[in-house]
Each structure stands twice: as C-alpha cells, then as structure tokens.
PDB file of N, CA and C in Angstrom:
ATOM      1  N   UNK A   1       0.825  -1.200   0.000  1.00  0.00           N
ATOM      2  CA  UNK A   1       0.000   0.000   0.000  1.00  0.00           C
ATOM      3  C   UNK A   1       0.868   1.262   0.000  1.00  0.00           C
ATOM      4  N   UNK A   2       0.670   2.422  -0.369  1.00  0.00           N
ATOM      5  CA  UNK A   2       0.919   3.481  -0.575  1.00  0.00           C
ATOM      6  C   UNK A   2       0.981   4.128   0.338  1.00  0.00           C
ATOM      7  N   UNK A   3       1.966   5.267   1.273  1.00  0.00           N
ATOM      8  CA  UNK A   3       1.526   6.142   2.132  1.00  0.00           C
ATOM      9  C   UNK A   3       0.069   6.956   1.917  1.00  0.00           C
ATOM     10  N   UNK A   4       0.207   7.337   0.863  1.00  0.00           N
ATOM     11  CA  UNK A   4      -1.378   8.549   0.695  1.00  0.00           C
ATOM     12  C   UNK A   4      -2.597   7.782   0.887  1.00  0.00           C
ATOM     13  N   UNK A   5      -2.656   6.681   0.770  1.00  0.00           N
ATOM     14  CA  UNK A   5      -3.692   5.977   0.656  1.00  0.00           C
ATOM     15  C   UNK A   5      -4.100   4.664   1.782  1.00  0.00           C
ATOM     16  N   UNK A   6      -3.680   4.957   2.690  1.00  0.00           N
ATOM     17  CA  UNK A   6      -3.505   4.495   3.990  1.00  0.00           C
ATOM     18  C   UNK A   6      -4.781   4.468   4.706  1.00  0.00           C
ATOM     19  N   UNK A   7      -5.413   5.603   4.509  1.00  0.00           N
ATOM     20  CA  UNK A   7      -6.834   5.863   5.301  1.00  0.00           C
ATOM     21  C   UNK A   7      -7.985   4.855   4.635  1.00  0.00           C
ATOM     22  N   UNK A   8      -9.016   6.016   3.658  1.00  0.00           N
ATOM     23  CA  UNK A   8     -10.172   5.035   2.839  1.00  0.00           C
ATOM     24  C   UNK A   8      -9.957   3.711   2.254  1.00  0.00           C
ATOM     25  N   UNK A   9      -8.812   3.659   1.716  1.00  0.00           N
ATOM     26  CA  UNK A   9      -8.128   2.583   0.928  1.00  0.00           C
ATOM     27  C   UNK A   9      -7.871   1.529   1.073  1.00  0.00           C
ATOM     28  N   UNK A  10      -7.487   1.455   2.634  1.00  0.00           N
ATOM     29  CA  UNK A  10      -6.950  -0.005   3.224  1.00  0.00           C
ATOM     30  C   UNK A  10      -8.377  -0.387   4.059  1.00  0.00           C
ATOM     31  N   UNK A  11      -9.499   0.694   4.566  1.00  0.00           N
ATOM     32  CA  UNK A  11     -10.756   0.354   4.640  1.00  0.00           C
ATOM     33  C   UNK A  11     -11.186  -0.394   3.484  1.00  0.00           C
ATOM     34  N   UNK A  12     -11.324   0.429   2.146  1.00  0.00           N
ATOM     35  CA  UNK A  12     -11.797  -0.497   1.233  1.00  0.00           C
ATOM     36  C   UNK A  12     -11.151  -1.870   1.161  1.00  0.00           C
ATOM     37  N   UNK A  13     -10.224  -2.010   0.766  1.00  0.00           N
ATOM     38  CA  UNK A  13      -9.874  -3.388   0.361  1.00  0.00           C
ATOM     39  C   UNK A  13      -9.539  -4.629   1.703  1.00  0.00           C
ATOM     40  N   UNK A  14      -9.811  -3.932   3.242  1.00  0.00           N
ATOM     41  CA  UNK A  14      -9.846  -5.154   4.027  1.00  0.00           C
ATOM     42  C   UNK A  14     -11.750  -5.124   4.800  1.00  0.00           C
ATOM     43  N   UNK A  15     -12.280  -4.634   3.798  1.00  0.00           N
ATOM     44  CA  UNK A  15     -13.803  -3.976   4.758  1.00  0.00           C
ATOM     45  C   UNK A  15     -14.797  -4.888   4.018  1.00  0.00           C
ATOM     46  N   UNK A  16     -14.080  -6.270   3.748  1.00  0.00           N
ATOM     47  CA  UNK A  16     -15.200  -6.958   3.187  1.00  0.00           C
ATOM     48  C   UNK A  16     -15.712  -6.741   0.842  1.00  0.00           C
ATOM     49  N   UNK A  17     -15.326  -5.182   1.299  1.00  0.00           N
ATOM     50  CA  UNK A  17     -15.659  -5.008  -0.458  1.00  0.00           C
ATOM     51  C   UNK A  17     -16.525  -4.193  -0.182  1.00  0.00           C
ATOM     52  N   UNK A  18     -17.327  -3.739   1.439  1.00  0.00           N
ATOM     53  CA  UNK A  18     -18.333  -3.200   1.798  1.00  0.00           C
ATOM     54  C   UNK A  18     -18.255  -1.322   0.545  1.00  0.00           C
ATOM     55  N   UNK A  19     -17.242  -1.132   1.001  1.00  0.00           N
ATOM     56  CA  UNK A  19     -17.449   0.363   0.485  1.00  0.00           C
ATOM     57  C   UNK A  19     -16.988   0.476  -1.008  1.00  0.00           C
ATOM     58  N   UNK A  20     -16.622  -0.435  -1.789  1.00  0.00           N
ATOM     59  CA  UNK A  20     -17.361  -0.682  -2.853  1.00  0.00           C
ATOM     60  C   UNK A  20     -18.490  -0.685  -3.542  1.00  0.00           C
ATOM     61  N   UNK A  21     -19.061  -1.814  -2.836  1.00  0.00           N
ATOM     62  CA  UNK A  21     -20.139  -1.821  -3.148  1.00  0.00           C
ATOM     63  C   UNK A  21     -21.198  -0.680  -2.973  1.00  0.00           C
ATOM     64  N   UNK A  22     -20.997   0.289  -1.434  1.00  0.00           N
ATOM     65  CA  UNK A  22     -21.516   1.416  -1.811  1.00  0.00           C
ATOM     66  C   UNK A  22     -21.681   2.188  -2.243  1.00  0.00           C
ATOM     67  N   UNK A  23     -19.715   2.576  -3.168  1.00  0.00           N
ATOM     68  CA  UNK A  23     -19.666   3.307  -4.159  1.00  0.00           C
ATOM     69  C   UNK A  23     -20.213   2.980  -5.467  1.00  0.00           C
ATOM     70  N   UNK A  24     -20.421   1.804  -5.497  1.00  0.00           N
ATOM     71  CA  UNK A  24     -21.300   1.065  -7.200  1.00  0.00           C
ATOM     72  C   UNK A  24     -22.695   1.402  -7.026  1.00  0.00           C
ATOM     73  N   UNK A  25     -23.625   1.469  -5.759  1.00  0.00           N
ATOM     74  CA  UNK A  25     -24.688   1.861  -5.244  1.00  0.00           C
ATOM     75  C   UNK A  25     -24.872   3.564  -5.621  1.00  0.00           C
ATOM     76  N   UNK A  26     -23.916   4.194  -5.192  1.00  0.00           N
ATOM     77  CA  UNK A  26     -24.157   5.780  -4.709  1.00  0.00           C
ATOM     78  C   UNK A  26     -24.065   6.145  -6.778  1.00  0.00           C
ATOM     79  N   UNK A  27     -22.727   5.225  -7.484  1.00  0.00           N
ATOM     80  CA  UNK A  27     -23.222   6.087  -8.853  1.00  0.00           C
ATOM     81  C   UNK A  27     -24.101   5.717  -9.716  1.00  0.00           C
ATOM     82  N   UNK A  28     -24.979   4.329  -9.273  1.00  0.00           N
ATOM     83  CA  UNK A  28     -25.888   4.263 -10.083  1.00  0.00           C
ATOM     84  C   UNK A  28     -27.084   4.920  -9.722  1.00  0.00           C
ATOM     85  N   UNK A  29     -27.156   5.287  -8.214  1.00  0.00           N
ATOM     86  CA  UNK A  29     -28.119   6.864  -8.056  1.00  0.00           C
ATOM     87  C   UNK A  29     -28.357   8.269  -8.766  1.00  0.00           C
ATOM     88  N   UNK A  30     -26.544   8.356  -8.998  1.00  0.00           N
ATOM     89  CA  UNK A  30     -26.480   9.393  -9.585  1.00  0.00           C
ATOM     90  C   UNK A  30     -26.602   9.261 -10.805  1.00  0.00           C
ATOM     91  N   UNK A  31     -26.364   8.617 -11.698  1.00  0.00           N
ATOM     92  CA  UNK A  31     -26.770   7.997 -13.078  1.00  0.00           C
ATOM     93  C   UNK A  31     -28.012   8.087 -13.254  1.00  0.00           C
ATOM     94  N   UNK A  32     -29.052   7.165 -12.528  1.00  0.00           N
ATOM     95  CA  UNK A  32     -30.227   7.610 -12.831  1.00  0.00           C
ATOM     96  C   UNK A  32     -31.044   8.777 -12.547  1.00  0.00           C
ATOM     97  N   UNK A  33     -30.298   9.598 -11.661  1.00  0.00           N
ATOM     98  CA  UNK A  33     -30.963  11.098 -11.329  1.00  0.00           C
ATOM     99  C   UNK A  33     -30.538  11.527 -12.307  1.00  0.00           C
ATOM    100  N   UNK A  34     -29.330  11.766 -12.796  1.00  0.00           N
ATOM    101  CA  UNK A  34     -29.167  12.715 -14.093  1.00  0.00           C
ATOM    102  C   UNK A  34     -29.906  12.160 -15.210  1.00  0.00           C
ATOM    103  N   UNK A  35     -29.926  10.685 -15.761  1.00  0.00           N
ATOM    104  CA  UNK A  35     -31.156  10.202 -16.711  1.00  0.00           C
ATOM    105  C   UNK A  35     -32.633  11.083 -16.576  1.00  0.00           C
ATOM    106  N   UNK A  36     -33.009  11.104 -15.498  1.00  0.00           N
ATOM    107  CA  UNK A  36     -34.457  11.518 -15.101  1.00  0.00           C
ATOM    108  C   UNK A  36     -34.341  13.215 -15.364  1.00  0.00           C
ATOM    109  N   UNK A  37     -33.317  13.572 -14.682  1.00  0.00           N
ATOM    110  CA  UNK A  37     -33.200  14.931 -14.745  1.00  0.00           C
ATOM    111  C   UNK A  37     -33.164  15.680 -16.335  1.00  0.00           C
ATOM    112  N   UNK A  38     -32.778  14.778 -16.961  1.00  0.00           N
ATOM    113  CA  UNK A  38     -32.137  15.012 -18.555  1.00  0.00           C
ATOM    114  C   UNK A  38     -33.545  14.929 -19.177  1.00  0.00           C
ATOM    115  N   UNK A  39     -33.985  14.085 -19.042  1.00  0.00           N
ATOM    116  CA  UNK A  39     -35.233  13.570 -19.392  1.00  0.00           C
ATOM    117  C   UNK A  39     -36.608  14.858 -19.303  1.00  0.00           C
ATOM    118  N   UNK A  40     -36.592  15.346 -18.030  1.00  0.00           N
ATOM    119  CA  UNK A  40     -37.437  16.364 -17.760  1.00  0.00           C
ATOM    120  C   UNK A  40     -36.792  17.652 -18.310  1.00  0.00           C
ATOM    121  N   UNK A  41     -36.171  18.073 -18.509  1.00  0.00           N
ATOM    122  CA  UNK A  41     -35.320  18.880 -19.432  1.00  0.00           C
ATOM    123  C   UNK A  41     -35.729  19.140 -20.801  1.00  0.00           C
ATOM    124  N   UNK A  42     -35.584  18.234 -21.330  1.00  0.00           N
ATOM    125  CA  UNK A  42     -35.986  17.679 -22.806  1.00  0.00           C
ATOM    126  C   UNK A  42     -37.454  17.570 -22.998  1.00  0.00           C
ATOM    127  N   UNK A  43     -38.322  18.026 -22.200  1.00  0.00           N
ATOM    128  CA  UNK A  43     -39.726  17.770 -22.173  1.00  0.00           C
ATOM    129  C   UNK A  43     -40.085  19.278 -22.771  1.00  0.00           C
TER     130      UNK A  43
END
C-alpha cells in the first residue's frame, strides 16, 4: 500500500468489499438522477 492511501483505501480493500459496493450503489443513483433529470429537461 501506498503512504497517501492508507486511510479510505486499506478500509476499502480489508472492509469486506463493503465500500465498494456502496460506491457502485451511490453512482448508479447518480446515473439515474441525471437520466431523469435530462429527461425532464428535454420535455
């Protein structure tokens, strides 16, 4: 591991995969808010 990356980093990769997976969670939120958002836009 890296000094800089000591903190979130070594959470992520000994935390199960947990905060992964929340980050795969949190951008397919944002993906589909901007879809929707785009969408009403275009109306």
């Amino acid at each position: 591991m890296m000094n800089h990356t000591d903190g979130w980093m070594s959470g992520w990769m000994g935390g199960g995969g947990w905060m992964l997976v929340w980050t795969v969670i949190a951008v397919l939120v944002v993906v589909l808010l901007a879809v929707v958002i785009i969408k009403l836009f275009k109306k």
